[in-house]
Each structure stands twice: as structure tokens, then as C-alpha cells.
Protein backbone atom coordinates (compact mmCIF):
# COMPACT_ATOMS: atom_id res chain seq x y z
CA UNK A 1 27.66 12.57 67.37
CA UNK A 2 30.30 13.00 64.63
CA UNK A 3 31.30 16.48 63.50
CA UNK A 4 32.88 17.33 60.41
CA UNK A 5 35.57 19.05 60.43
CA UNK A 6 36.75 22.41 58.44
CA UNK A 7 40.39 22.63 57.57
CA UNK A 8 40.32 25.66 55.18
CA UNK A 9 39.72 29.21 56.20
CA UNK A 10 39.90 32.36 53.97
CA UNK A 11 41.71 35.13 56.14
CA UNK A 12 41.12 38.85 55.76
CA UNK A 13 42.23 39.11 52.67
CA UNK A 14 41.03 36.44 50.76
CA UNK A 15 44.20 34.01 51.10
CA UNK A 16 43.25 30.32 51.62
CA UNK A 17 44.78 29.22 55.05
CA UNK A 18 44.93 25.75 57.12
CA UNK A 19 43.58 25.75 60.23
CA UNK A 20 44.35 28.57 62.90
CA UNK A 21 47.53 28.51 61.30
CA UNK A 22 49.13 30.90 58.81
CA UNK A 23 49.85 28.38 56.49
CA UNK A 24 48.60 29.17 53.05
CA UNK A 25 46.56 26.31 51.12
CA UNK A 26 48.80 27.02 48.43
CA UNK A 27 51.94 25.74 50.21
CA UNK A 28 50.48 22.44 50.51
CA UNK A 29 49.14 22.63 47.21
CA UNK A 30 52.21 22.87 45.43
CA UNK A 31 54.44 20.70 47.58
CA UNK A 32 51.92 18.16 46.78
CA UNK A 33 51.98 18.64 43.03
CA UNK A 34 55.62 17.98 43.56
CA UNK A 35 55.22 15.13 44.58
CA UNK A 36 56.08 15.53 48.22
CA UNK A 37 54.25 12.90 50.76
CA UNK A 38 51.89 14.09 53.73
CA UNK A 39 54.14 13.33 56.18
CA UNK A 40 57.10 15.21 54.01
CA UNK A 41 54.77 18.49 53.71
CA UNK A 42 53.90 18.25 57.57
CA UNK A 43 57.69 18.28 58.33
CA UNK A 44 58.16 21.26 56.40
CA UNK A 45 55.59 22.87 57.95
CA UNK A 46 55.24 22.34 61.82
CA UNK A 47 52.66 24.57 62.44
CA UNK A 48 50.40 21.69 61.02
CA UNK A 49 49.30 18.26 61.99
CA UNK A 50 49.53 15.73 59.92
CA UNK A 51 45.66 15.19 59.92
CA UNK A 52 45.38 19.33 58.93
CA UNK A 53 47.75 18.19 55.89
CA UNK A 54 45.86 15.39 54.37
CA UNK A 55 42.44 17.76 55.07
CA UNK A 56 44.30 20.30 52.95
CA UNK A 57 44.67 17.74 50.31
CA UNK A 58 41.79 16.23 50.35
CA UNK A 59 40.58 19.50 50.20
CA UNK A 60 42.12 20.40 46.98
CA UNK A 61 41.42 17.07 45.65
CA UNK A 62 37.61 17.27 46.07
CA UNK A 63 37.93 20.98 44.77
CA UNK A 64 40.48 21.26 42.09
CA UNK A 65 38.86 23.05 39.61
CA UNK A 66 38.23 25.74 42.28
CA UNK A 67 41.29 25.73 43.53
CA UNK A 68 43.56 25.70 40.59
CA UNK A 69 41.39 29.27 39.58
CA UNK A 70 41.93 30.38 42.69
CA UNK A 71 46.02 29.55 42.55
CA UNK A 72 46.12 31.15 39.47
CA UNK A 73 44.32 34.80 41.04
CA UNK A 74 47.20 34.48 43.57
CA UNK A 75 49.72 34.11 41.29
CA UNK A 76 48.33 37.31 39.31
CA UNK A 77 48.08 38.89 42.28
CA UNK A 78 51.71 38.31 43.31
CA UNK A 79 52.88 39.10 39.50
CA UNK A 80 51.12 42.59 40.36
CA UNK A 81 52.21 43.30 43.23
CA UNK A 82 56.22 42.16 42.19
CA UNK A 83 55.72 44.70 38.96
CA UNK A 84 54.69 47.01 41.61
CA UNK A 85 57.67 46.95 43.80
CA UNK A 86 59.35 47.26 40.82
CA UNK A 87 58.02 50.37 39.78
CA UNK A 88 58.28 51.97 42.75
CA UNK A 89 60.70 55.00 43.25
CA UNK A 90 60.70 54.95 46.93
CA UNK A 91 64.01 55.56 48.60
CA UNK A 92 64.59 52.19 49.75
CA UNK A 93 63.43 50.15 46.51
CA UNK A 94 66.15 52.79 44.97
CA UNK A 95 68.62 52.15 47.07
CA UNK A 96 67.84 48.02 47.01
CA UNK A 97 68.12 48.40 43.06
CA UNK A 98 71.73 50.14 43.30
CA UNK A 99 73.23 47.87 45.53
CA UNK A 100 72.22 45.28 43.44
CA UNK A 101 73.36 47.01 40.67
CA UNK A 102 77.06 47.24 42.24
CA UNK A 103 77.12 43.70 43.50
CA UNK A 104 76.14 42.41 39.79
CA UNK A 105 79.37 44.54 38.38
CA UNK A 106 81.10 42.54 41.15
């Protein structure tokens, strides 16, 4: 008997993954919308078999709509979290922003 095969997980915290792997659907995603091939994506991503790479984008392909909402959340949620980081006044993120500072004065 033939079994159909799953090749996208949602972790803990909601992110779309490939596999067992740690490889976000998004990566594939977008290397695809570049224009990347299978095999290109696969090499820049080892963790994954070619066969998990064209399930990913087959995947996407049989679900855009979904996905491109749910590529847009992440990018909100990323946006959020980077004003975040921003905003913080923690010593480190202080300290980042003054070096930074310095090195731009060059």
C-alpha cells in the first residue's frame, strides 16, 4: 500500500518547517520565487533531500494563497520583533548601538 507522505510540519511556535529538519518553509519559498532550481535550493540547504524540496514546493504551489498569508504574518512578526530589539535599553543592545555608532564615524 502507498502512503502519502507529509513534508510540512508547524513547530512549537507556529513556524512552517520541512521535514524533521529546521528548515523553515519560507526558505524554500523564497529561493524559489527567485527563481532558484530544486536541486539549487537543496544545495543550499543540506539538511534536505531533494525529494523534501520539491514536497516543499509542491506544497506551496497547491497552497499559495495560504501560504503567501502566512509569509506575510512572519514577516510582521519579524518587523515586530526587529522594532523590538530596537527599542530595547538593555545593556548589550546599548552597547551594540554605540559601537556601531563609533564604527559609522569611522
Amino acid at each position: 500500500m502507498i502512503m502519502a507522505k507529509s513534508y510540512i510540519r508547524a513547530d512549537e511556535h507556529g513556524v512552517l518547517r520541512i521535514g524533521a529538519t529546521r528548515v523553515s518553509l519560507d526558505s524554500v519559498v523564497y529561493a524559489f520565487q527567485q527563481g532558484h532550481a530544486p536541486e539549487t535550493i537543496q544545495d543550499q540547504y543540506p539538511a534536505l533531500s531533494l525529494e523534501e524540496v520539491y514536497g516543499a514546493i509542491a506544497f506551496y504551489l497547491s497552497n499559495r494563497g495560504e501560504v503567501e498569508d502566512y509569509l506575510r504574518r512572519q514577516e510582521q512578526r519579524w518587523e515586530e520583533f526587529r522594532q523590538k530589539s530596537e527599542e530595547s535599553h538593555s545593556p548589550v543592545m546599548q552597547r551594540l548601538r554605540k559601537l556601531k555608532l563609533e564604527s559609522s564615524r569611522g
